[in-house]
N, C-alpha and C. Protein backbone atom coordinates (compact mmCIF):
# COMPACT_ATOMS: atom_id res chain seq x y z
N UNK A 1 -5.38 -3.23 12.71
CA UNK A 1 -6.81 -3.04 12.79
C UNK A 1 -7.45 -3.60 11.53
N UNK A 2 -8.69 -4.26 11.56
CA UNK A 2 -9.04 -4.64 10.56
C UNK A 2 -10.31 -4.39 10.24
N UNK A 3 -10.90 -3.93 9.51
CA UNK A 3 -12.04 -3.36 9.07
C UNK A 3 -12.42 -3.69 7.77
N UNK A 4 -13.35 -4.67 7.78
CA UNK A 4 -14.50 -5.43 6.35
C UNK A 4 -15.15 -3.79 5.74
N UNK A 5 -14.39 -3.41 4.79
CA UNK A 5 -15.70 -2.39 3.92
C UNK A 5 -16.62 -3.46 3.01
N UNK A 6 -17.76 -2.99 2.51
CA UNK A 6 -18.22 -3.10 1.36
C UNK A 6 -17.83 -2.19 0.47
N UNK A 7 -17.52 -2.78 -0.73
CA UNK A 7 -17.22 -1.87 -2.10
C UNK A 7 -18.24 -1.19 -2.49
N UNK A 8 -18.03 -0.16 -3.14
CA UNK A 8 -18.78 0.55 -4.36
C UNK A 8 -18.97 0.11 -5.53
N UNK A 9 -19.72 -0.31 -6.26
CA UNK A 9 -19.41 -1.00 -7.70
C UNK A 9 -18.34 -0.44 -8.14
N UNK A 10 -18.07 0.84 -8.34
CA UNK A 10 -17.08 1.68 -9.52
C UNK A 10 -15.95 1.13 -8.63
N UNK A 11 -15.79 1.05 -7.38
CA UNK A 11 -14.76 0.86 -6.44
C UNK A 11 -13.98 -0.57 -6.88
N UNK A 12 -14.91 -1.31 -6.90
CA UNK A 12 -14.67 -3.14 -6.76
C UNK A 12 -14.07 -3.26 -8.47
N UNK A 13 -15.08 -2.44 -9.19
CA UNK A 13 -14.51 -2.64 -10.52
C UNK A 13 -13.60 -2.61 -10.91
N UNK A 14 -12.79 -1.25 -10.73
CA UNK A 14 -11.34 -0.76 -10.52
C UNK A 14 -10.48 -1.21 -9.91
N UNK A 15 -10.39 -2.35 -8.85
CA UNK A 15 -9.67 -3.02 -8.05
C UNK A 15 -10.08 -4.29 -8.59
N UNK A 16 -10.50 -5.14 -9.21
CA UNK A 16 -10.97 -6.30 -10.19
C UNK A 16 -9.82 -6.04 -11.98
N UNK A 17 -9.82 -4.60 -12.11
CA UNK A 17 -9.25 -4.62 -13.45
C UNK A 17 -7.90 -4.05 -13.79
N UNK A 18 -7.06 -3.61 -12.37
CA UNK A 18 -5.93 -3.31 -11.52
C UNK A 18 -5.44 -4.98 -11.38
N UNK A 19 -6.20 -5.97 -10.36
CA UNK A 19 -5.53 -6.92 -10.74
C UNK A 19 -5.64 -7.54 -11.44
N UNK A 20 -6.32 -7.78 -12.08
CA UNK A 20 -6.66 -8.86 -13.70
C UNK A 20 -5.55 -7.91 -14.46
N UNK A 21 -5.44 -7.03 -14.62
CA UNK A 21 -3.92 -6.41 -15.59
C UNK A 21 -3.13 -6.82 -15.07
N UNK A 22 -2.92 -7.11 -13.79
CA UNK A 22 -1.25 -7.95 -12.93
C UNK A 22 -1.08 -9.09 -13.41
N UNK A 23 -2.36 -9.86 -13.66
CA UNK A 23 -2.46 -11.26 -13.58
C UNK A 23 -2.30 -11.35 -15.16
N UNK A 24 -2.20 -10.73 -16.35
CA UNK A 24 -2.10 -11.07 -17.32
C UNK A 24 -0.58 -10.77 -18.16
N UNK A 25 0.18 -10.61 -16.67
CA UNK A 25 1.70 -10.45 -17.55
C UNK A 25 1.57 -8.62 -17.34
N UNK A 26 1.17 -8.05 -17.47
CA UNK A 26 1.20 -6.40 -17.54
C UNK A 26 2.89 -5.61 -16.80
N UNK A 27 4.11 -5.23 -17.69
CA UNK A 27 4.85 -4.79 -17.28
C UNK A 27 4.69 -3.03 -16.28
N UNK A 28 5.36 -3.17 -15.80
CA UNK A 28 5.28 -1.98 -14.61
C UNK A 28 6.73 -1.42 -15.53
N UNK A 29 6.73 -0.38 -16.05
CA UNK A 29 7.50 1.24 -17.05
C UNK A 29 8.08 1.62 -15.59
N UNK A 30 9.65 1.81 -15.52
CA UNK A 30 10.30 2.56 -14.56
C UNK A 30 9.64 4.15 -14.83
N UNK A 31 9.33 3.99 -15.84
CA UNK A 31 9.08 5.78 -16.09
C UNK A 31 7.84 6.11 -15.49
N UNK A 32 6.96 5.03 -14.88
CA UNK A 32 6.01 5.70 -14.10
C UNK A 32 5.77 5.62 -12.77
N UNK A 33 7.09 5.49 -12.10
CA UNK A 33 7.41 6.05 -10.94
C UNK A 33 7.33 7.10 -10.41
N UNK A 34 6.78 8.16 -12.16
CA UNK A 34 6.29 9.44 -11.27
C UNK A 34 4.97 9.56 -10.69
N UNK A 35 4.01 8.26 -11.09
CA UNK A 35 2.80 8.32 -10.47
C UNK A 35 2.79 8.27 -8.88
N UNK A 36 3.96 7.18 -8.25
CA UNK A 36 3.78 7.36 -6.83
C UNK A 36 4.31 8.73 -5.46
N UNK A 37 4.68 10.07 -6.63
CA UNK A 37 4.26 11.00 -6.31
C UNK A 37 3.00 11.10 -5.50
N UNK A 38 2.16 10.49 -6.02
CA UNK A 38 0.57 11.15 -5.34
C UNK A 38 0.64 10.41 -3.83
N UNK A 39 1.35 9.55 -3.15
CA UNK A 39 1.44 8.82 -2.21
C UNK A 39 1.89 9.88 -1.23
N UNK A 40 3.08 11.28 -1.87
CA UNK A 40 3.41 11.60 -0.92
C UNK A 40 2.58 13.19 0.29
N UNK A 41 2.84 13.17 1.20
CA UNK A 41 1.92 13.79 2.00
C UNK A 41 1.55 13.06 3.50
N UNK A 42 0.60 13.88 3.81
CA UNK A 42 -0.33 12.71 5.59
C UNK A 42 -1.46 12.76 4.76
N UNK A 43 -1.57 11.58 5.84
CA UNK A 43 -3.27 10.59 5.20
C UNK A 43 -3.69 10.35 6.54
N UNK A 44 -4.76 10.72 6.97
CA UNK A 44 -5.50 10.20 7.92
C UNK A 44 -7.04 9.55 7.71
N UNK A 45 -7.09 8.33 8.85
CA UNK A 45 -8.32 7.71 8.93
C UNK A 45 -8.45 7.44 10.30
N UNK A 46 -9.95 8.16 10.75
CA UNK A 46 -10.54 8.38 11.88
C UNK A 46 -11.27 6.64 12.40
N UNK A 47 -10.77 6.56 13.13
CA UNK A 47 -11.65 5.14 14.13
C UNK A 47 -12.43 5.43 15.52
N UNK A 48 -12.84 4.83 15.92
CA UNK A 48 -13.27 4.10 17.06
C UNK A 48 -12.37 4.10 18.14
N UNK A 49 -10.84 3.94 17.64
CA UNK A 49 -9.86 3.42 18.40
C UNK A 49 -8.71 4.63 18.18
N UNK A 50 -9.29 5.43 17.48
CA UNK A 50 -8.39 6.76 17.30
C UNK A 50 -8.06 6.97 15.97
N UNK A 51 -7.10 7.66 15.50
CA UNK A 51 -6.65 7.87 14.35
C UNK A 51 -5.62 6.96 14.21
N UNK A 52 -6.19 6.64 12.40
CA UNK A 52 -4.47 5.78 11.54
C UNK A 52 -4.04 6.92 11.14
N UNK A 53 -2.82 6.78 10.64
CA UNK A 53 -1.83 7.55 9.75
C UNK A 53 -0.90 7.50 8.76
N UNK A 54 -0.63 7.90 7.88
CA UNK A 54 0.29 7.46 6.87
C UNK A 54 1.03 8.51 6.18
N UNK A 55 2.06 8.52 6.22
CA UNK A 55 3.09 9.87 6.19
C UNK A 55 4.33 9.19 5.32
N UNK A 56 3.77 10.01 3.99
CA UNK A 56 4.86 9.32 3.03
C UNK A 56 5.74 10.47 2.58
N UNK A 57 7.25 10.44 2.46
CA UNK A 57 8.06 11.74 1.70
C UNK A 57 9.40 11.01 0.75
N UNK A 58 9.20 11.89 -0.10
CA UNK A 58 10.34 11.96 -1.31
C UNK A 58 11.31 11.81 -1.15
N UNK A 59 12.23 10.36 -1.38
CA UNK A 59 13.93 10.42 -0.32
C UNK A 59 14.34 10.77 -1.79
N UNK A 60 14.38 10.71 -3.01
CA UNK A 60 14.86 10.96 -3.89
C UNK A 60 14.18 10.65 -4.76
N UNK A 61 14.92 11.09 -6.35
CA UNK A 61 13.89 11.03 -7.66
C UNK A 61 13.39 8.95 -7.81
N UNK A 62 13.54 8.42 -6.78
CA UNK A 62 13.18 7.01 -7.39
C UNK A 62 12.90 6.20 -6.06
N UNK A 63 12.64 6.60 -5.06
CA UNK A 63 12.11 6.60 -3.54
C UNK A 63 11.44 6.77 -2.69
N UNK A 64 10.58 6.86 -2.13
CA UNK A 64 10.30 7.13 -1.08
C UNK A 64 9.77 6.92 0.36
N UNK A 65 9.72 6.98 1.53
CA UNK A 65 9.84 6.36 2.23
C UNK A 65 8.15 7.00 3.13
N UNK A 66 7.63 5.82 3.86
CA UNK A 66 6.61 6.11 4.56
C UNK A 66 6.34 5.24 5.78
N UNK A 67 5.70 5.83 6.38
CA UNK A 67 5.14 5.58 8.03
C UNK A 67 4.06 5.40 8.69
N UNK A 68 3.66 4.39 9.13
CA UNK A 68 2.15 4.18 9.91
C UNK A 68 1.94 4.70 11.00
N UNK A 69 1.22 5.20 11.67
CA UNK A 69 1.10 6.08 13.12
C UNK A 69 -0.74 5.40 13.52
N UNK A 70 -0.33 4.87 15.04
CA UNK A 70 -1.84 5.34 15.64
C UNK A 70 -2.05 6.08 16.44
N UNK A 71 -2.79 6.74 16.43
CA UNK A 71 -2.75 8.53 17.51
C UNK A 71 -4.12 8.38 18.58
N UNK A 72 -3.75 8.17 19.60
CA UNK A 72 -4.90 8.32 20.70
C UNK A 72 -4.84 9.75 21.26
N UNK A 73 -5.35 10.84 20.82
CA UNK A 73 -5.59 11.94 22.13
C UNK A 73 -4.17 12.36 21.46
N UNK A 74 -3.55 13.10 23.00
CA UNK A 74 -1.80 13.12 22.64
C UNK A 74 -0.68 12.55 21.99
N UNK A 75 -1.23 10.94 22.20
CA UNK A 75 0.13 9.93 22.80
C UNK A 75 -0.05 9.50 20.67
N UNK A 76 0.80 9.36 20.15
CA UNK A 76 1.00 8.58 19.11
C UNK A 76 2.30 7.60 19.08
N UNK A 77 1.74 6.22 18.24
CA UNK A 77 2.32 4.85 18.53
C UNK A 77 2.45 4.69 16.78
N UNK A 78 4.25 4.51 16.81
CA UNK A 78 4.72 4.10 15.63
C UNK A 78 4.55 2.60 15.59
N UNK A 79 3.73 2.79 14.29
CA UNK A 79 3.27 1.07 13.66
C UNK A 79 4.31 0.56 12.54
N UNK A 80 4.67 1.15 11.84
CA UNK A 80 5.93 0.53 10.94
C UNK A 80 6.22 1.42 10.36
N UNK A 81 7.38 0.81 9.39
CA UNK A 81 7.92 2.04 8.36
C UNK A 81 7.56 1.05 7.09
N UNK A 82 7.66 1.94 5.89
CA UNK A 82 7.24 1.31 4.68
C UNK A 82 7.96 1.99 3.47
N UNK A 83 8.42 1.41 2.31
CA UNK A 83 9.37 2.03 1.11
C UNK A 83 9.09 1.87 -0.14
N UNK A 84 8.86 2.36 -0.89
CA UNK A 84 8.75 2.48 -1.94
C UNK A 84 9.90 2.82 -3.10
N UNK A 85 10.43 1.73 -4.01
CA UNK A 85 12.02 2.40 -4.66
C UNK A 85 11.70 1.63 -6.11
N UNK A 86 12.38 2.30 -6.98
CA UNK A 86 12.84 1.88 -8.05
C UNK A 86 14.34 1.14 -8.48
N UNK A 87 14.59 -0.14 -8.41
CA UNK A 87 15.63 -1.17 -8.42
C UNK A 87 15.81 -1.68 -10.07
N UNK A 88 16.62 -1.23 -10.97
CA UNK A 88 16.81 -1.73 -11.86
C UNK A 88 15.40 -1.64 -12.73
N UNK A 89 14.84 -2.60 -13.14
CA UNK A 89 14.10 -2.12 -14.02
C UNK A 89 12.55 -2.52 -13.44
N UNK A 90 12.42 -2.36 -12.15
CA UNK A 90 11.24 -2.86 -11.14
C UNK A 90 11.17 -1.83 -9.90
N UNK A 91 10.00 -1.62 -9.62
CA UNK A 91 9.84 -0.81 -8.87
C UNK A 91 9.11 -2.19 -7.83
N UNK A 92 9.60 -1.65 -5.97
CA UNK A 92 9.07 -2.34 -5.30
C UNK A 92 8.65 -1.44 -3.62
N UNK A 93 7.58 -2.35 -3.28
CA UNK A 93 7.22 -1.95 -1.80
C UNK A 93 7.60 -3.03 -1.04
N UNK A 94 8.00 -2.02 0.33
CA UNK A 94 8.65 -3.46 1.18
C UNK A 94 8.16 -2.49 2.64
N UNK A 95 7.77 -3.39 3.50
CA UNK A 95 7.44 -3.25 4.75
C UNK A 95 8.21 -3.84 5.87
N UNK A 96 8.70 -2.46 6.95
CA UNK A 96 9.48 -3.28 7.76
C UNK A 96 9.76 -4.46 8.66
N UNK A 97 7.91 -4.45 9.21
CA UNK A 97 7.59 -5.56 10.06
C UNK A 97 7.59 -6.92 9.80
N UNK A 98 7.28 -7.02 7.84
CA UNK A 98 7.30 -8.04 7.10
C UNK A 98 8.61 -8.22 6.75
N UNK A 99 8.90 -9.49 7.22
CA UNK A 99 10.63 -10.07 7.18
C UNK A 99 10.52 -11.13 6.25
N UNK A 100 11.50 -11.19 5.73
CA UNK A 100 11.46 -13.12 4.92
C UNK A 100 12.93 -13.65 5.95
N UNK A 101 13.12 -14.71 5.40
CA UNK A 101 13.91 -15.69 6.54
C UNK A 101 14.99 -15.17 7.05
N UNK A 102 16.07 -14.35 6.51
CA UNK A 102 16.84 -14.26 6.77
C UNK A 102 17.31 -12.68 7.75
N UNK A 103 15.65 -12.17 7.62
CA UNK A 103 15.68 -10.59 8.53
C UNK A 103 15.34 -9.70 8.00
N UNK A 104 15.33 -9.79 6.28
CA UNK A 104 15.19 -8.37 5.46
C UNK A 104 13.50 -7.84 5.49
N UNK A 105 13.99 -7.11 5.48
CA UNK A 105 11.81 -6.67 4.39
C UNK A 105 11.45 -7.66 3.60
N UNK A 106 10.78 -7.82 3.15
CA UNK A 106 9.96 -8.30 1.70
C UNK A 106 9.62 -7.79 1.04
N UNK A 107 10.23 -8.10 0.23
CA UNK A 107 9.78 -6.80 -0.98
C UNK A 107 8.27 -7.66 -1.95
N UNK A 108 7.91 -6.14 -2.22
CA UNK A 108 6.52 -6.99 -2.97
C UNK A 108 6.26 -6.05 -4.50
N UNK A 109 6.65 -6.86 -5.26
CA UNK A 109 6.87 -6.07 -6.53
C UNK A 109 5.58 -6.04 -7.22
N UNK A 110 5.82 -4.42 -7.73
CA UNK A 110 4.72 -3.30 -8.20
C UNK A 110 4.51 -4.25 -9.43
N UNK A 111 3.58 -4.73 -9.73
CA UNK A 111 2.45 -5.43 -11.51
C UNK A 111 1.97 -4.73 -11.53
N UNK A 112 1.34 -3.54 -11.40
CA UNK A 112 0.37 -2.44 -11.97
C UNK A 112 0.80 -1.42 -11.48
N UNK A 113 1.07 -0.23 -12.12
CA UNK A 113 1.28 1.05 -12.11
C UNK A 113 0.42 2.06 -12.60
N UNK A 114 -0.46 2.56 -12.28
CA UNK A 114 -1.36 3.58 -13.17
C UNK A 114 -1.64 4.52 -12.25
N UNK A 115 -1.91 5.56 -13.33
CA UNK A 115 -2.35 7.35 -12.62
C UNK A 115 -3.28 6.83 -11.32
N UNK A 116 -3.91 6.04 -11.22
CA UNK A 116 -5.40 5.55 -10.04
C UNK A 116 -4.93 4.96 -9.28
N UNK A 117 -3.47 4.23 -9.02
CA UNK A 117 -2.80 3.51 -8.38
C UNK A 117 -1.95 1.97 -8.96
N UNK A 118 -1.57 1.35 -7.97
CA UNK A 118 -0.58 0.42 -8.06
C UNK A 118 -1.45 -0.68 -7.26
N UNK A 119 -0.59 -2.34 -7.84
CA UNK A 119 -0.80 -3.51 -7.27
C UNK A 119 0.55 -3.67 -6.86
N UNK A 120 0.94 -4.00 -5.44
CA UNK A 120 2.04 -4.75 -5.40
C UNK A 120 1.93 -5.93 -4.83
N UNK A 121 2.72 -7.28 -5.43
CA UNK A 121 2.57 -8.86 -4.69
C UNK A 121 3.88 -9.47 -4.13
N UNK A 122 3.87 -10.64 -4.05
CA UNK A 122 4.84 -11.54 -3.23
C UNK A 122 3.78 -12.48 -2.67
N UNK A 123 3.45 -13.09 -3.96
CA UNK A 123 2.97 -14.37 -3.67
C UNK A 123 3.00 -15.48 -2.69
N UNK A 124 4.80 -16.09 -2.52
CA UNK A 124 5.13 -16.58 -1.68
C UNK A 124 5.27 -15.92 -0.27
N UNK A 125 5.16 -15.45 -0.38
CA UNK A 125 5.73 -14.58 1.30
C UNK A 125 4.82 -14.71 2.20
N UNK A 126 5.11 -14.02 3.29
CA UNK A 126 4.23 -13.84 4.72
C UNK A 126 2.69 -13.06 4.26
N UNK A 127 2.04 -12.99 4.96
CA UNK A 127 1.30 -12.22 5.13
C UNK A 127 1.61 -10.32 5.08
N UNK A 128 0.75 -9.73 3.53
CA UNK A 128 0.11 -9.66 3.12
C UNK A 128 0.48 -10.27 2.08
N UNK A 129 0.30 -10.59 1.42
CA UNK A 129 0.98 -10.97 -0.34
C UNK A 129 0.20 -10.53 -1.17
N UNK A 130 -0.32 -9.91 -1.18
CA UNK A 130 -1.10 -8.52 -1.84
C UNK A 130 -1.46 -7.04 -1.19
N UNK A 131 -0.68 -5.99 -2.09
CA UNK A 131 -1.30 -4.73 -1.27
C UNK A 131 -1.28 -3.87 -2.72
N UNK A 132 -2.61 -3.37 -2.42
CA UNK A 132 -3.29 -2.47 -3.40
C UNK A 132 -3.43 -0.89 -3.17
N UNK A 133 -2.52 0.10 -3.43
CA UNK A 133 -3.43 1.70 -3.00
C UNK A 133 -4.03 2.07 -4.16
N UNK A 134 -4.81 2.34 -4.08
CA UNK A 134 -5.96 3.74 -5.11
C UNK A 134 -5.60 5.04 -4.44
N UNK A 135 -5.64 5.73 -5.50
CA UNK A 135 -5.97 7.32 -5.52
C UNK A 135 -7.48 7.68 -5.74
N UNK A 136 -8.48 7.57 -5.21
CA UNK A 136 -9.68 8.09 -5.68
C UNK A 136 -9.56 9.96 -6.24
N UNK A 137 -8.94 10.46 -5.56
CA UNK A 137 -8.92 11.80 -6.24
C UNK A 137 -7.53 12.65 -4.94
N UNK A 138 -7.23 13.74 -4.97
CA UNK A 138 -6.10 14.49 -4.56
C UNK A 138 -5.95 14.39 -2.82
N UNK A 139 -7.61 14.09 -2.41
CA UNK A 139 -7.37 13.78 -0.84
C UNK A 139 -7.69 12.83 0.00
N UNK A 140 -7.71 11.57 -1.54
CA UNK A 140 -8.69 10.46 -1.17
C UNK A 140 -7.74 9.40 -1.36
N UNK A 141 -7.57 8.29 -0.75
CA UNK A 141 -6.68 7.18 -0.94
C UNK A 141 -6.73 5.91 0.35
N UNK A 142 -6.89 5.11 -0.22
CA UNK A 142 -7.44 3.42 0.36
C UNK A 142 -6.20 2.79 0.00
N UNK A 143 -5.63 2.24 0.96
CA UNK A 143 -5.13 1.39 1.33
C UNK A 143 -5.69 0.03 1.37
N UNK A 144 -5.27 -1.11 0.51
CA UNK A 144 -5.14 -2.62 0.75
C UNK A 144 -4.91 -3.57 0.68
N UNK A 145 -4.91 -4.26 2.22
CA UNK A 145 -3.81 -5.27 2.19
C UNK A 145 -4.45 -6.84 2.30
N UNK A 146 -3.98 -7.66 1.56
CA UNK A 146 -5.08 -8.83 1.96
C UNK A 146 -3.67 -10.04 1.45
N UNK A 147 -4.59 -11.65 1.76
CA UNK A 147 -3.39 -12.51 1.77
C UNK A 147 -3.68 -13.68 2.66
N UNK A 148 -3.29 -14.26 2.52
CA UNK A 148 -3.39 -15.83 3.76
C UNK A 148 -2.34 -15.50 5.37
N UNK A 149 -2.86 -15.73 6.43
CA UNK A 149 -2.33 -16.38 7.69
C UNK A 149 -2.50 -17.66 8.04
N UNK A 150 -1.35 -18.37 7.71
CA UNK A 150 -1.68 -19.66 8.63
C UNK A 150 -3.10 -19.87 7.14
N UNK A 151 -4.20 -20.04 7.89
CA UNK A 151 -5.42 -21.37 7.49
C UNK A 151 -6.23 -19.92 7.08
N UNK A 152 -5.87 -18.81 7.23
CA UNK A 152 -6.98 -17.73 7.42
C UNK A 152 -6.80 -16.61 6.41
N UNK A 153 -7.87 -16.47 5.60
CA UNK A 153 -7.38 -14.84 4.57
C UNK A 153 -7.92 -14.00 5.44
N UNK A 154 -7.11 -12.92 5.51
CA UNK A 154 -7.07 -11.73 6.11
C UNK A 154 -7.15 -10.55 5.04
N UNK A 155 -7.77 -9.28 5.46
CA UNK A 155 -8.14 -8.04 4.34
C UNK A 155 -7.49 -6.84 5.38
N UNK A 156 -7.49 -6.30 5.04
CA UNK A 156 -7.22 -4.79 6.09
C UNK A 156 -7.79 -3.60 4.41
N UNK A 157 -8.11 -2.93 4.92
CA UNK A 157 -9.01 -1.80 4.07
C UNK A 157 -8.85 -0.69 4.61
N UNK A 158 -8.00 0.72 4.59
CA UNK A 158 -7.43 1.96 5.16
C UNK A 158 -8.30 2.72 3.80
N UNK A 159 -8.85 3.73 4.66
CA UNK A 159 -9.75 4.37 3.46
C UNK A 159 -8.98 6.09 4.37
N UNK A 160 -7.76 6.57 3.62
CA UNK A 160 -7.57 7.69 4.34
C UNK A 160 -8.11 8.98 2.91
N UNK A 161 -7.45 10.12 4.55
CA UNK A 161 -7.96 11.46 3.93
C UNK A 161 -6.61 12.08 3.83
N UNK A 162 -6.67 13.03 2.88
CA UNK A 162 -4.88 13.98 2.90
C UNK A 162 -5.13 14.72 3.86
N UNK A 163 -4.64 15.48 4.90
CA UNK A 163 -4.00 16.72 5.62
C UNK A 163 -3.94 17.17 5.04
């Protein structure tokens, strides 16, 4: 689903100085892997087309694993799975649907780590080659994903709520 927000100034700012810290070399500290704590929980965002979902949990002290859901009424439709881990001295997100050549995930390594959220990229790769979450505060959190298809940049913007 794709949905154009307009930013908030304070919004755009904070996502302007998240990646300009990626883009200037900025190392990502294994030790603040305890920030993506705040990821874990349900997140919902209400549509038109029903509810998104995002259901992230703790596989261990350097892990964790999460899930997209769209919920019509009763019936809910698994959209992917998604991971979050700490590998040596890099922390990365990798999405299942996103493959590189040979079948795996893609991993898209974390350049910004902070209490407000993370940048993760993969420049070369498929579509997204950028995905950004914010924490706006304990029940607030945006999702986004943006990047080239083919001839076309694409955005996706998930503005969920905690459960």
């Amino acid at each position: 689903m794709e949905k154009k927000l307009s930013f908030r100034n304070s919004s755009f700012l904070l996502l302007f100085f998240l990646c300009a810290a990626g883009n200037v070399g900025a190392q990502v500290n294994p030790a603040d892997v305890r920030y993506l704590g705040k990821m874990e929980g349900y997140w919902t965002m209400k549509t038109k087309l029903g509810i998104y979902a995002e259901k992230w949990k703790r596989v261990d002290e350097h892990s964790w694993k999460g899930r997209t859901m769209r919920i019509e009424g009763n019936d809910s439709t698994k959209m992917d799975d998604m991971r979050l881990f700490l590998e040596g001295d890099a922390i990365y997100f990798s999405i299942v649907a996103v493959k590189d050549s040979v079948g795996e995930p893609v991993r898209y390594k974390l350049r910004v780590l902070k209490a407000v959220g993370f940048v993760a990229e993969n420049l070369q790769g498929f579509y997204p080659q950028k995905i950004i979450y914010r924490w706006k505060d304990e029940t607030h959190m945006d999702a986004h994903f943006e990047g080239k298809q083919g001839k076309t940049t694409r955005e996706i913007i998930l503005q969920y709520t905690r459960r």
